[in-house]
C-alpha atoms as a PDB file:
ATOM      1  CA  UNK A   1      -9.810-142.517-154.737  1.00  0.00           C
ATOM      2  CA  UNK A   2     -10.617-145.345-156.411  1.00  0.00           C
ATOM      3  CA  UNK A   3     -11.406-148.568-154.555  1.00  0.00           C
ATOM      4  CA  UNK A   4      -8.161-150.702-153.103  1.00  0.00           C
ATOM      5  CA  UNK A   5      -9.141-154.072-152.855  1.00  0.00           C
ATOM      6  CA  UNK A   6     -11.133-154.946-155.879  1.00  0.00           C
ATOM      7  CA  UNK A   7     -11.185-158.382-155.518  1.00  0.00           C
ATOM      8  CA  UNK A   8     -12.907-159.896-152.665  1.00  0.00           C
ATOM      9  CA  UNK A   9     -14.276-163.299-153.178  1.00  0.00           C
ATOM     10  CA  UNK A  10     -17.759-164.022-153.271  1.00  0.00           C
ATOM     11  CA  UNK A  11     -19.182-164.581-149.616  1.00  0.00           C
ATOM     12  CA  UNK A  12     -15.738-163.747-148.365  1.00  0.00           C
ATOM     13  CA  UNK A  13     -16.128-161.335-145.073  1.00  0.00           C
ATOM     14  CA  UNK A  14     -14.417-158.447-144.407  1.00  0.00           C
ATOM     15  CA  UNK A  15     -11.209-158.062-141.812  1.00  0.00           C
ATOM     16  CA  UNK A  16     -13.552-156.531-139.558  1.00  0.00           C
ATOM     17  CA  UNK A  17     -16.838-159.169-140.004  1.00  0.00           C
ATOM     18  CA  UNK A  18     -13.841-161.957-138.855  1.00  0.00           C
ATOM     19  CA  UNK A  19     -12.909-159.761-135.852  1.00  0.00           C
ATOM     20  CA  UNK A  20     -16.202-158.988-134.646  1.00  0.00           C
ATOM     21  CA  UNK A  21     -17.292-163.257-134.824  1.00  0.00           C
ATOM     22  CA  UNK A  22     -14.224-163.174-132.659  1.00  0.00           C
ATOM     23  CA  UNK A  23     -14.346-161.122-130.106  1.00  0.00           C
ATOM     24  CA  UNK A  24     -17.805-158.832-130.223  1.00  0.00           C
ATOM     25  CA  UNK A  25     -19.912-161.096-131.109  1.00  0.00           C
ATOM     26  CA  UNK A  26     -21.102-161.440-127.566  1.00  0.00           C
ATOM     27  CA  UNK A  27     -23.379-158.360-126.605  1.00  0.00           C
ATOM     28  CA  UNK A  28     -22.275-159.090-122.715  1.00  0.00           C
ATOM     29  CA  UNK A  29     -18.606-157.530-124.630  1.00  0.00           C
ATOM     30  CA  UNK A  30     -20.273-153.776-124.431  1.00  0.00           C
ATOM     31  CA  UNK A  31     -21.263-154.774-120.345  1.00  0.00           C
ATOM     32  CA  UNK A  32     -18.624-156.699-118.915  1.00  0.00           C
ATOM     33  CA  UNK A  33     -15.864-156.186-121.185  1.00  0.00           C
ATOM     34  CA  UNK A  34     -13.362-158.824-123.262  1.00  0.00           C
ATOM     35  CA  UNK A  35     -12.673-162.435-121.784  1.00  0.00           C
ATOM     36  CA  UNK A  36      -9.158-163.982-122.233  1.00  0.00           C
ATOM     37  CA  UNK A  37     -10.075-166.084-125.135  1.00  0.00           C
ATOM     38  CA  UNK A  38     -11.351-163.249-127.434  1.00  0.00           C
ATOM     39  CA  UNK A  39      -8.047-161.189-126.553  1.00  0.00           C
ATOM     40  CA  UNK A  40      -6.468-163.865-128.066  1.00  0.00           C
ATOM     41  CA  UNK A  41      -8.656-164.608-130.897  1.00  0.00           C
ATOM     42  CA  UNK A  42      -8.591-161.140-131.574  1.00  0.00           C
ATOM     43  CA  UNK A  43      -4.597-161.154-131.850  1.00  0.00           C
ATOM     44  CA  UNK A  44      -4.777-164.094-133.723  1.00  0.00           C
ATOM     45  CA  UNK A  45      -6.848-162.445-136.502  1.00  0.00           C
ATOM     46  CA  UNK A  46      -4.911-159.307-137.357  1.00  0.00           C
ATOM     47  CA  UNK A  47      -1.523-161.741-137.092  1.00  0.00           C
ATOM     48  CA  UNK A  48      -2.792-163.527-140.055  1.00  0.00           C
ATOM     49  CA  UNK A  49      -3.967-160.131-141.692  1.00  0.00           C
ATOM     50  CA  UNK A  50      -0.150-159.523-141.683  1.00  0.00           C
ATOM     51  CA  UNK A  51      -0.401-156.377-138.559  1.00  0.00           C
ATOM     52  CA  UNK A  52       2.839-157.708-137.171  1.00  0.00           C
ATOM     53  CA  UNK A  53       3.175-158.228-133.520  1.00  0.00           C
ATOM     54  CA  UNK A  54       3.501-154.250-132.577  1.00  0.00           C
ATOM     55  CA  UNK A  55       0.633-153.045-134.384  1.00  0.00           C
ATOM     56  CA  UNK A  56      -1.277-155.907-133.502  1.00  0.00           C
ATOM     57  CA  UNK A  57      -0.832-155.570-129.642  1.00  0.00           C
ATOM     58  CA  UNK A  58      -1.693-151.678-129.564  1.00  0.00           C
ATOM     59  CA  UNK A  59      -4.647-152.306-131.586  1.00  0.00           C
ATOM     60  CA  UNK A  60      -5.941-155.227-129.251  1.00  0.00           C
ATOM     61  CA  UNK A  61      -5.124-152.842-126.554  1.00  0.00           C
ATOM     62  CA  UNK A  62      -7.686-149.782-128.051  1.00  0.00           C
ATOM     63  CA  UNK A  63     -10.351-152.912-128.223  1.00  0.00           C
ATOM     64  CA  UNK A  64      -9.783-153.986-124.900  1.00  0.00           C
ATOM     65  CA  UNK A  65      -9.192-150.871-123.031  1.00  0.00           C
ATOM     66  CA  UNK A  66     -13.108-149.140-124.662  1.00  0.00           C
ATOM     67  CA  UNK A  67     -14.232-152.860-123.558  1.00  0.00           C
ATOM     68  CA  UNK A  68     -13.130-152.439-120.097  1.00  0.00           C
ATOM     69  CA  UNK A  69     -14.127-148.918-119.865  1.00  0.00           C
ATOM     70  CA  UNK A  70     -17.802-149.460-121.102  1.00  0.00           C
ATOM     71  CA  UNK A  71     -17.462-146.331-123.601  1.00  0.00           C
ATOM     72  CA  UNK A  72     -18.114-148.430-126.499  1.00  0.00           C
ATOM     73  CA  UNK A  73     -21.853-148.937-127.108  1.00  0.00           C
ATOM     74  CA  UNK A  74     -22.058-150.503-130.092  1.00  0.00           C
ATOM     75  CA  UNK A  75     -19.926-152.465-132.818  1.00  0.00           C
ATOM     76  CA  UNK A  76     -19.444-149.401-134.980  1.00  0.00           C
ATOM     77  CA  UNK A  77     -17.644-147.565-131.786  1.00  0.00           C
ATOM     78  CA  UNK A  78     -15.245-150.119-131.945  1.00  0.00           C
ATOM     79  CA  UNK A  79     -14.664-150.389-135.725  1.00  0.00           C
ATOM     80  CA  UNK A  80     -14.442-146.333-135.420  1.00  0.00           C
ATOM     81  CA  UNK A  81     -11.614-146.627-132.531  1.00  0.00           C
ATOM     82  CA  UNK A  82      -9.999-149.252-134.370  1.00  0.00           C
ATOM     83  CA  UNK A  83      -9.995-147.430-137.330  1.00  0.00           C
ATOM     84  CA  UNK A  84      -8.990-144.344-135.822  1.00  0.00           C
ATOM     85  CA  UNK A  85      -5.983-146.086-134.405  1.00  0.00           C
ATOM     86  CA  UNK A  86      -4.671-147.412-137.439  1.00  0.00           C
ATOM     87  CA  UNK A  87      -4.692-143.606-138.968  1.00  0.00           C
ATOM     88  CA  UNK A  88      -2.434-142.518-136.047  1.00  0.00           C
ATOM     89  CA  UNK A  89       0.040-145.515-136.738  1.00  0.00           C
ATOM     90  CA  UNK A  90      -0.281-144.004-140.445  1.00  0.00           C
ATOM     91  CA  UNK A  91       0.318-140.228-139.766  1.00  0.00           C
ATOM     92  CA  UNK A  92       2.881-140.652-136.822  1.00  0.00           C
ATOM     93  CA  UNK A  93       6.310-139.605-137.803  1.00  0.00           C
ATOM     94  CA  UNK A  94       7.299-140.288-141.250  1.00  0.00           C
ATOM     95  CA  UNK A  95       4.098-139.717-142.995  1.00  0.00           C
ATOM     96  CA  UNK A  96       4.285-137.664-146.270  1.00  0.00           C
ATOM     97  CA  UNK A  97       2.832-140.093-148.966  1.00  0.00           C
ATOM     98  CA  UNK A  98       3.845-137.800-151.741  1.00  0.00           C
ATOM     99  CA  UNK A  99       6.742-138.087-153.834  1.00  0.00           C
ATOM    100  CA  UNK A 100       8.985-135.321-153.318  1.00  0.00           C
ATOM    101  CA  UNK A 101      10.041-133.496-156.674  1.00  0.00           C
ATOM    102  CA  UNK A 102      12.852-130.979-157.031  1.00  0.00           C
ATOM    103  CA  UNK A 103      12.267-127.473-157.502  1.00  0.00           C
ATOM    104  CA  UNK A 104      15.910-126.322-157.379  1.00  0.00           C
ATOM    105  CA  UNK A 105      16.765-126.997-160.514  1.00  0.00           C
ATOM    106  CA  UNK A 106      17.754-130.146-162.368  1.00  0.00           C
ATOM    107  CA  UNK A 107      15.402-133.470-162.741  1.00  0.00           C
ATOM    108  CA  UNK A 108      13.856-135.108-160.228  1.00  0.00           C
ATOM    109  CA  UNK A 109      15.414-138.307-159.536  1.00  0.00           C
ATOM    110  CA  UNK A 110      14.207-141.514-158.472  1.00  0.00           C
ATOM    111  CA  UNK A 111      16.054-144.391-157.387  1.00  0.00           C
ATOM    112  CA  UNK A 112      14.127-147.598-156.944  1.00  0.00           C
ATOM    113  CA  UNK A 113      15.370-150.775-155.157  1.00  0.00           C
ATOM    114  CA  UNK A 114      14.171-154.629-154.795  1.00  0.00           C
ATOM    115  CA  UNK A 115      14.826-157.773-155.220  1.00  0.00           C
ATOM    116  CA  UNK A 116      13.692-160.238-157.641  1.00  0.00           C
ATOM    117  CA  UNK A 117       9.893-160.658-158.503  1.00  0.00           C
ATOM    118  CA  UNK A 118       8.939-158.259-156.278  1.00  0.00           C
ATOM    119  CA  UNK A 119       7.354-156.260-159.432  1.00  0.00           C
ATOM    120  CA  UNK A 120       9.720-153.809-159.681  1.00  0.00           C
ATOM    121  CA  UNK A 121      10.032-153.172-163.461  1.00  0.00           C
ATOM    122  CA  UNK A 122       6.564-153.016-164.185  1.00  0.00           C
ATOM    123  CA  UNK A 123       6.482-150.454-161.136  1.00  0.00           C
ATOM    124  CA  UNK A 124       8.999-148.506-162.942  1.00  0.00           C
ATOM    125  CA  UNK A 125       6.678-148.695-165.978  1.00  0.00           C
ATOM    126  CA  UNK A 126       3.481-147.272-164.410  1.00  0.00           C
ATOM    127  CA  UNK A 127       5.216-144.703-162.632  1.00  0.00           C
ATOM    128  CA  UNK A 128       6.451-143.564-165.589  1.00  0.00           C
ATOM    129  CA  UNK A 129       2.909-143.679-166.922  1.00  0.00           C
ATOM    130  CA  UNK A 130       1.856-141.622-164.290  1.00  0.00           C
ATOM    131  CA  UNK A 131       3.933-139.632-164.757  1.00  0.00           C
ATOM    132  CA  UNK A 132       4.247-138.689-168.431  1.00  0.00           C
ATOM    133  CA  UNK A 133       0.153-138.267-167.898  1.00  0.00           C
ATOM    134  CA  UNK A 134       0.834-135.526-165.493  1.00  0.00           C
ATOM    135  CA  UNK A 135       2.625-133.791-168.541  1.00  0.00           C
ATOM    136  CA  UNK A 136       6.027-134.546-167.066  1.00  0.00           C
ATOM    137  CA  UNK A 137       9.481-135.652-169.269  1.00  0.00           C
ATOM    138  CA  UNK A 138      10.241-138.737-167.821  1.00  0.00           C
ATOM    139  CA  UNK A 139      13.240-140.693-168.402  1.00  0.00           C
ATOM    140  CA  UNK A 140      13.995-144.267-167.275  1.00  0.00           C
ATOM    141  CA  UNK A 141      17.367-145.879-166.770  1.00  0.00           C
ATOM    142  CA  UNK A 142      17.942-149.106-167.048  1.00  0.00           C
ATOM    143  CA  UNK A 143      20.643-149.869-163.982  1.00  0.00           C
ATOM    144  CA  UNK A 144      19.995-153.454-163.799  1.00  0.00           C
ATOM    145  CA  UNK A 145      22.710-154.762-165.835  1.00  0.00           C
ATOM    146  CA  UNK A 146      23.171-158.450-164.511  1.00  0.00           C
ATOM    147  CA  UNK A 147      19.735-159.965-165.020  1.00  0.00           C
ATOM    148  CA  UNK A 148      19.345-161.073-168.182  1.00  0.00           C
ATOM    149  CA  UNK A 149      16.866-159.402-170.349  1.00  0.00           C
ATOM    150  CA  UNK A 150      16.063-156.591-167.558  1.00  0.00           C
ATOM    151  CA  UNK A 151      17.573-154.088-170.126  1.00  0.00           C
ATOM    152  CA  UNK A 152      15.270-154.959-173.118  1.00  0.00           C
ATOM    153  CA  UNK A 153      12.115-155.564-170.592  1.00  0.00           C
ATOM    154  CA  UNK A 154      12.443-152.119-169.660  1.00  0.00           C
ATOM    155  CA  UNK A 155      13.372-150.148-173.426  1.00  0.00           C
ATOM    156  CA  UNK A 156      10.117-151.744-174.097  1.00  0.00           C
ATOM    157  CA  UNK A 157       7.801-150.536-171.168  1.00  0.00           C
ATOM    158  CA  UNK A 158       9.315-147.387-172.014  1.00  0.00           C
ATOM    159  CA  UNK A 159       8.572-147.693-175.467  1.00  0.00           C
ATOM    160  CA  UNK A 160       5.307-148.367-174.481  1.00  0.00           C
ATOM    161  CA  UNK A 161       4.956-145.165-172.405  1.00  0.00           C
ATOM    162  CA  UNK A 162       6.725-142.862-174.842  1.00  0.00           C
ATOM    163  CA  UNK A 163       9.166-141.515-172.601  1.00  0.00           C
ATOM    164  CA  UNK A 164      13.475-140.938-173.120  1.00  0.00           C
ATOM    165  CA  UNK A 165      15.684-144.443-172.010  1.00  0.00           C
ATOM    166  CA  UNK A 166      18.996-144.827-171.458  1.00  0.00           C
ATOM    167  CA  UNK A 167      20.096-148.562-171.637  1.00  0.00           C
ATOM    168  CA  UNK A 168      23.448-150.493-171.604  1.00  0.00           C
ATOM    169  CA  UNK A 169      25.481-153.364-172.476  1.00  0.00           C
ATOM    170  CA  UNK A 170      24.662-155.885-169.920  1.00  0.00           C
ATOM    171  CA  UNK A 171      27.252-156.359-167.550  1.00  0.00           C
ATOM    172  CA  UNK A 172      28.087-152.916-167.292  1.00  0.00           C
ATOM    173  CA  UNK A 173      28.967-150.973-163.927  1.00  0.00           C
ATOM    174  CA  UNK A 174      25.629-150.234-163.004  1.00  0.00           C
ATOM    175  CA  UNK A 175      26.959-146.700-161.494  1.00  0.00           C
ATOM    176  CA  UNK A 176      28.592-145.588-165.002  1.00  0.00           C
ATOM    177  CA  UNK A 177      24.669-146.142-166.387  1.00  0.00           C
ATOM    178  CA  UNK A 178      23.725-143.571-163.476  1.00  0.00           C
ATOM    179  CA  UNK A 179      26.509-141.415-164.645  1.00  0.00           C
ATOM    180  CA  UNK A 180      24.944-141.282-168.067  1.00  0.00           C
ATOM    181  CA  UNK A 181      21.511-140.955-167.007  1.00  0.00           C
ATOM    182  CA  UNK A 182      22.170-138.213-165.099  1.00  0.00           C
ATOM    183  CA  UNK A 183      24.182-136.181-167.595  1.00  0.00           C
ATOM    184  CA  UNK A 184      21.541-137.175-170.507  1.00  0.00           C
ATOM    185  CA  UNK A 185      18.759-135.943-168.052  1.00  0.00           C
ATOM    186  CA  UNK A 186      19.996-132.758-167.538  1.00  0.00           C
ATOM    187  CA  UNK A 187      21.378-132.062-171.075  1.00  0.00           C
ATOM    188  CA  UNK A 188      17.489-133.421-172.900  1.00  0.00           C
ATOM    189  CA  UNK A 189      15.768-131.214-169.716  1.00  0.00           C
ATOM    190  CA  UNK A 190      14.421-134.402-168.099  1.00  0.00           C
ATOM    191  CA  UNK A 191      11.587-133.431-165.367  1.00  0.00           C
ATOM    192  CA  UNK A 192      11.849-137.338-163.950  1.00  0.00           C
ATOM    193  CA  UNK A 193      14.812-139.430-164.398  1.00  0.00           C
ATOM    194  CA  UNK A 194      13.548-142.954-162.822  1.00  0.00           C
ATOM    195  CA  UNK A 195      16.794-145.570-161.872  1.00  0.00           C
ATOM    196  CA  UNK A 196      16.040-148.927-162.148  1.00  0.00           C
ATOM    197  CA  UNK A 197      18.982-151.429-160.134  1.00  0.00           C
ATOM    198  CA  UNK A 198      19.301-154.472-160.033  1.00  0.00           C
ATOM    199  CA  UNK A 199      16.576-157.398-158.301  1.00  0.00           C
ATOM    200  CA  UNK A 200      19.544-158.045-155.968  1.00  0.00           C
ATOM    201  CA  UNK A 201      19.233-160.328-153.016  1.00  0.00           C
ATOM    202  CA  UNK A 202      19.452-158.444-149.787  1.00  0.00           C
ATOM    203  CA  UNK A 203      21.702-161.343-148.928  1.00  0.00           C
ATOM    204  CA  UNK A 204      24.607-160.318-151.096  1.00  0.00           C
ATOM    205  CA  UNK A 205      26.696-157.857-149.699  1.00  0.00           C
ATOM    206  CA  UNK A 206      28.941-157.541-152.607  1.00  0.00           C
ATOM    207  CA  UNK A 207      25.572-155.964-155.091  1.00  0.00           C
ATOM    208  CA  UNK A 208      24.140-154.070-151.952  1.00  0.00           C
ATOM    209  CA  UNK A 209      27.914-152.269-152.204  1.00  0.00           C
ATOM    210  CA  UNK A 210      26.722-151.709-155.531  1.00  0.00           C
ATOM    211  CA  UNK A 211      23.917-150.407-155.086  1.00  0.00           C
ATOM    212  CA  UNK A 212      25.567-147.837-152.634  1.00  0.00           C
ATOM    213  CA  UNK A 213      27.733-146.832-155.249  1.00  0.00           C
ATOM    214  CA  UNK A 214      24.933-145.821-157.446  1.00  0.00           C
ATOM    215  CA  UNK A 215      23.062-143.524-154.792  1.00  0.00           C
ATOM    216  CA  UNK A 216      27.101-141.941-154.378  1.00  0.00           C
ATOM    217  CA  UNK A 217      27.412-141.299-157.779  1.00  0.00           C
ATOM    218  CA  UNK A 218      23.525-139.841-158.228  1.00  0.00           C
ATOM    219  CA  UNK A 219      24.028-137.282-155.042  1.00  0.00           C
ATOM    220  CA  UNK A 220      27.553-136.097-156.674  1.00  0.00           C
ATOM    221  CA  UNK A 221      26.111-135.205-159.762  1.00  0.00           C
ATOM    222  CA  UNK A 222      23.133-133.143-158.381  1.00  0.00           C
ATOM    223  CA  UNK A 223      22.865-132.087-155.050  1.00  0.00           C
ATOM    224  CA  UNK A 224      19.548-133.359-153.293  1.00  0.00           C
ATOM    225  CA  UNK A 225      19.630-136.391-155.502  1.00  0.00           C
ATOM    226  CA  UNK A 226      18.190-138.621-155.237  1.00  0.00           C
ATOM    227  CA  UNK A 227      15.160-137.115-154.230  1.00  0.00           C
ATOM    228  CA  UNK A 228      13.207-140.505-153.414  1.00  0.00           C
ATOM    229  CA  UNK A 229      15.009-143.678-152.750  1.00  0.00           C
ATOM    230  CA  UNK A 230      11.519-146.183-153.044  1.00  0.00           C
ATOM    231  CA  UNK A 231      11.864-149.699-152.021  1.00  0.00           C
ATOM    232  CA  UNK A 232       9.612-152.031-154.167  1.00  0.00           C
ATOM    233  CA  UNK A 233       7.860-154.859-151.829  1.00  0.00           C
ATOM    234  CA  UNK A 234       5.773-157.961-152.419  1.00  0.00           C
ATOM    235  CA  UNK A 235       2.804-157.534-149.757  1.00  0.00           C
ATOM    236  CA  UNK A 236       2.380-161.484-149.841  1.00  0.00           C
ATOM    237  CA  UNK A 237       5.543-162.133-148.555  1.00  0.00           C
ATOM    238  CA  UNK A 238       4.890-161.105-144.701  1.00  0.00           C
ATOM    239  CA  UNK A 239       8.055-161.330-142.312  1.00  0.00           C
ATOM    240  CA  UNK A 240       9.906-161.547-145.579  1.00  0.00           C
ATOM    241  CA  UNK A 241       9.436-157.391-146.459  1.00  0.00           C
ATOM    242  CA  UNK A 242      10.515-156.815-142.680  1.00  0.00           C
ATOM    243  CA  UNK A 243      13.737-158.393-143.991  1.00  0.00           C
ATOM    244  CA  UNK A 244      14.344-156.705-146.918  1.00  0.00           C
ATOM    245  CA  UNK A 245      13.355-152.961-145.594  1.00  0.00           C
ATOM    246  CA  UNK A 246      15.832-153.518-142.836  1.00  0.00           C
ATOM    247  CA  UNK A 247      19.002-154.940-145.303  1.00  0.00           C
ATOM    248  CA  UNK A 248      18.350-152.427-147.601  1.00  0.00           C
ATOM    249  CA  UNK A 249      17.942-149.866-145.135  1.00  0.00           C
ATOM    250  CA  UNK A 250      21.125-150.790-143.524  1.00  0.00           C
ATOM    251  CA  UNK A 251      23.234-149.260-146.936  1.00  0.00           C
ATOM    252  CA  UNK A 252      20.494-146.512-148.514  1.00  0.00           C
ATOM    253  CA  UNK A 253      18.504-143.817-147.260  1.00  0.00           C
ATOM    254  CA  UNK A 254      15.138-145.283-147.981  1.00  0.00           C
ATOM    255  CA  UNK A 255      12.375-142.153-148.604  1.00  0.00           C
ATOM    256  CA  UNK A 256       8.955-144.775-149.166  1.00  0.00           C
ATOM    257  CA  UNK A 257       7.690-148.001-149.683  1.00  0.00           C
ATOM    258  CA  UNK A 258       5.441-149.449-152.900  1.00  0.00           C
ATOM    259  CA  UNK A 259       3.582-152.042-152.226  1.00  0.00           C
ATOM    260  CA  UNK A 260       2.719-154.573-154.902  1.00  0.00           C
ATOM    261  CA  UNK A 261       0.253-157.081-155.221  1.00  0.00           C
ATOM    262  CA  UNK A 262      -2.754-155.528-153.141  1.00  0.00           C
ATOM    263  CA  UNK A 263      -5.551-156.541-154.819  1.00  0.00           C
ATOM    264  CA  UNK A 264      -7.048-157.997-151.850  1.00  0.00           C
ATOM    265  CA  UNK A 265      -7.725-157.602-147.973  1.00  0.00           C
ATOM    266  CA  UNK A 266      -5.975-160.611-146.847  1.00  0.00           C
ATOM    267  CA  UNK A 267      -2.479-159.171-146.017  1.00  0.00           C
ATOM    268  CA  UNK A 268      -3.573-155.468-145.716  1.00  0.00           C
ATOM    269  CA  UNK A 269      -2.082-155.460-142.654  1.00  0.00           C
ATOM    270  CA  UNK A 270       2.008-155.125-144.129  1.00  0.00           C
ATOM    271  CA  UNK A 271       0.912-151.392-144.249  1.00  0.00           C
ATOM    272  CA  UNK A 272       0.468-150.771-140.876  1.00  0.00           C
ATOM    273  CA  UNK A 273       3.349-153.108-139.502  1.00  0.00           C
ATOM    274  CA  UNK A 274       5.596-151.681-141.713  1.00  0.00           C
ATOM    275  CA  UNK A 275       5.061-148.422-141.004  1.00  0.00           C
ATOM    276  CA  UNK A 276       4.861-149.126-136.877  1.00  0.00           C
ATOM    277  CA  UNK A 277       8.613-150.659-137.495  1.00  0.00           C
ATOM    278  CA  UNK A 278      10.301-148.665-139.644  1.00  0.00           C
ATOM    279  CA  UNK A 279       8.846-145.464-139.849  1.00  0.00           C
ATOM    280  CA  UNK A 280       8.846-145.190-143.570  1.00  0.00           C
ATOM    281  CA  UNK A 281       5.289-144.426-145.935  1.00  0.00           C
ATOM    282  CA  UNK A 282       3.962-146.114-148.099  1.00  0.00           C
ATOM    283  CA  UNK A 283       3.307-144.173-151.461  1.00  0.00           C
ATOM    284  CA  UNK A 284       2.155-146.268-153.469  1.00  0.00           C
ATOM    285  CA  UNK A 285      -0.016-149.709-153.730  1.00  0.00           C
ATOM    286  CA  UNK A 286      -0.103-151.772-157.014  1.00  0.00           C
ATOM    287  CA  UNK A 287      -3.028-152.837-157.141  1.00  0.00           C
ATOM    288  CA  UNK A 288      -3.839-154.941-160.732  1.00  0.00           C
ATOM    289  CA  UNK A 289      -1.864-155.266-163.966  1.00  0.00           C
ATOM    290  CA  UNK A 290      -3.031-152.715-165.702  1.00  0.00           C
ATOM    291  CA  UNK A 291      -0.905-149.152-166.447  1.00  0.00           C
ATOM    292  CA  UNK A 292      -2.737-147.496-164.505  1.00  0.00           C
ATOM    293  CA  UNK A 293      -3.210-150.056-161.614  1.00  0.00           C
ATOM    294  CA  UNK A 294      -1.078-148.101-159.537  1.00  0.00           C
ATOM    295  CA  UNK A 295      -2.487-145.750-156.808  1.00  0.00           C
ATOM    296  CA  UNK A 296      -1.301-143.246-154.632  1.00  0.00           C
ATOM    297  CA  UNK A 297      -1.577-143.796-151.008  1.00  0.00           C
ATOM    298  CA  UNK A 298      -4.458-142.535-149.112  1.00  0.00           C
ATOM    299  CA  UNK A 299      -4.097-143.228-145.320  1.00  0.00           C
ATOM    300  CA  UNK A 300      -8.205-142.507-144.266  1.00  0.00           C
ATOM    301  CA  UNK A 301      -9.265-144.367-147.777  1.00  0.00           C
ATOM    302  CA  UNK A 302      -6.836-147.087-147.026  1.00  0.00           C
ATOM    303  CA  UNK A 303      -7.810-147.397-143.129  1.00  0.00           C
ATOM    304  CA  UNK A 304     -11.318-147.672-144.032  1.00  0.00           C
ATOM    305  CA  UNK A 305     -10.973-150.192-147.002  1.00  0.00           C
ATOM    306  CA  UNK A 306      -8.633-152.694-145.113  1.00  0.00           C
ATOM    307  CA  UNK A 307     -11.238-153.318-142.445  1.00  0.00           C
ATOM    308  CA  UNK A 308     -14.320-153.137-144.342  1.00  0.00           C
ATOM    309  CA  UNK A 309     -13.548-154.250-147.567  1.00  0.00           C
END
């Protein structure tokens, strides 16, 4: 896999070099176990690495509990329990970081959700790449009618790629442009027909209807359909993504998360609070601007990298 975080600053340290000057720095830590104030610094640290309260608190909990019970001899036995931990956050419940592709017939379909700036479009565009790579058919639909320009932005990407688009009149129902999609998919033999919507705000009830339209009118035409349902997130935003996964969540059956925008260590973390609260995977991280810059998720790869990195 190749490396997540490519762009650590010069001298910067690691996740795991800022938790160990905070709390196991001391060598009388692998005697008499963790004082008050390193708890704390400890909690502090992987709070600003984005871990979210939950994760943060069981993970201060593995640290304190080998501390207490003297089984830890030596830095690396904690940054093995840590990391150990964060894999079991990772594989509990929910934990398939593959897309899902239909084998009954029909494309695959994939609807993708988010609001503005989050990257979506170019996410589109690189899964698409990815795709067409693999040898698939790909298709892209351009369902986000209301911003202006989205429709052209995206003829072009797939231009770019050299796979089928259907487009619109802007304006348009963005459900009627699902309509078409789906009956031009399956009449050109589509493998991968790939639904952009539009960069709503999770704020505005009347587009989230919408959007709920558009998964209706997807699942009529083919039965399984969609067969992902990914919600593109910024992983610089923090608390923000917590908002959006649970608003969005609230009208569609989300399937997996992409995570833009991790080029570096410093909010790592989203990955592993995310998944504590809701439960969904993360399948993919964007990683850079290039086509090509988008990588599948690997959860032992990713634990590894996010400390050490």
């Amino acid at each position: 896999m190749a490396r997540l975080f490519r762009t650590k600053e010069e001298g910067k340290k690691s996740l795991w070099d800022r938790i160990v000057d905070v709390a196991l720095t001391d060598v009388t830590v692998l005697v008499k176990g963790l004082d008050e104030g390193s708890l704390e610094g400890l909690e502090e640290t992987l709070i600003a690495a984005d871990f979210g309260v939950p994760s943060t608190l069981r993970l201060v909990e593995v640290v304190e509990t080998l501390a207490e019970r003297g089984v830890a001899k030596s830095q690396r036995d904690f940054l093995r329990a840590v990391r150990e931990e964060i894999v079991a956050i990772l594989r509990a419940g929910r934990s398939d970081t593959a897309l899902r592709f239909n084998y009954e017939g029909g494309p695959t379909v994939f609807l993708v959700v988010g609001v503005n700036g989050v990257g979506k479009t170019t996410t589109i565009a690189k899964l698409a790449h990815r795709l067409t790579r693999q040898g698939r058919k790909v298709m892209i639909a351009a369902g986000d009618t209301f911003r202006a320009g989205a429709i052209e932005q995206l003829k072009r990407w797939a231009d770019r790629v050299g796979c089928e688009f259907v487009g619109s009149d802007p304006g348009r129902d963005p459900a009627a442009v699902a309509f078409d999609a789906m009956e031009q998919a399956q009449a050109k033999e589509v493998d991968v027909l790939i639904i952009d919507t539009a960069g709503r705000l999770h704020t505005q009830n009347d587009l989230m209807k919408e959007l709920e339209k558009v998964q209706r009118v997807v699942a009529k035409k083919l039965d399984g359909a969609p067969h992902e349902t990914l919600i593109v997130l910024d992983s610089t935003v923090g608390q923000n993504a917590m908002a959006q996964i649970r608003t969005f969540g609230q009208t569609l059956p989300l399937t997996g998360i992409v995570l833009t925008k991790m080029d570096g260590t410093a909010r790592g973390g989203i990955v592993v609070a995310l998944k504590e609260e809701f439960n969904l995977p993360v399948k993919f991280l964007g990683v850079g601007e290039k086509m090509d810059d988008l990588l599948p998720f690997e959860i032992d790869a990713f634990a590894k990298e996010v400390l050490e990195a």
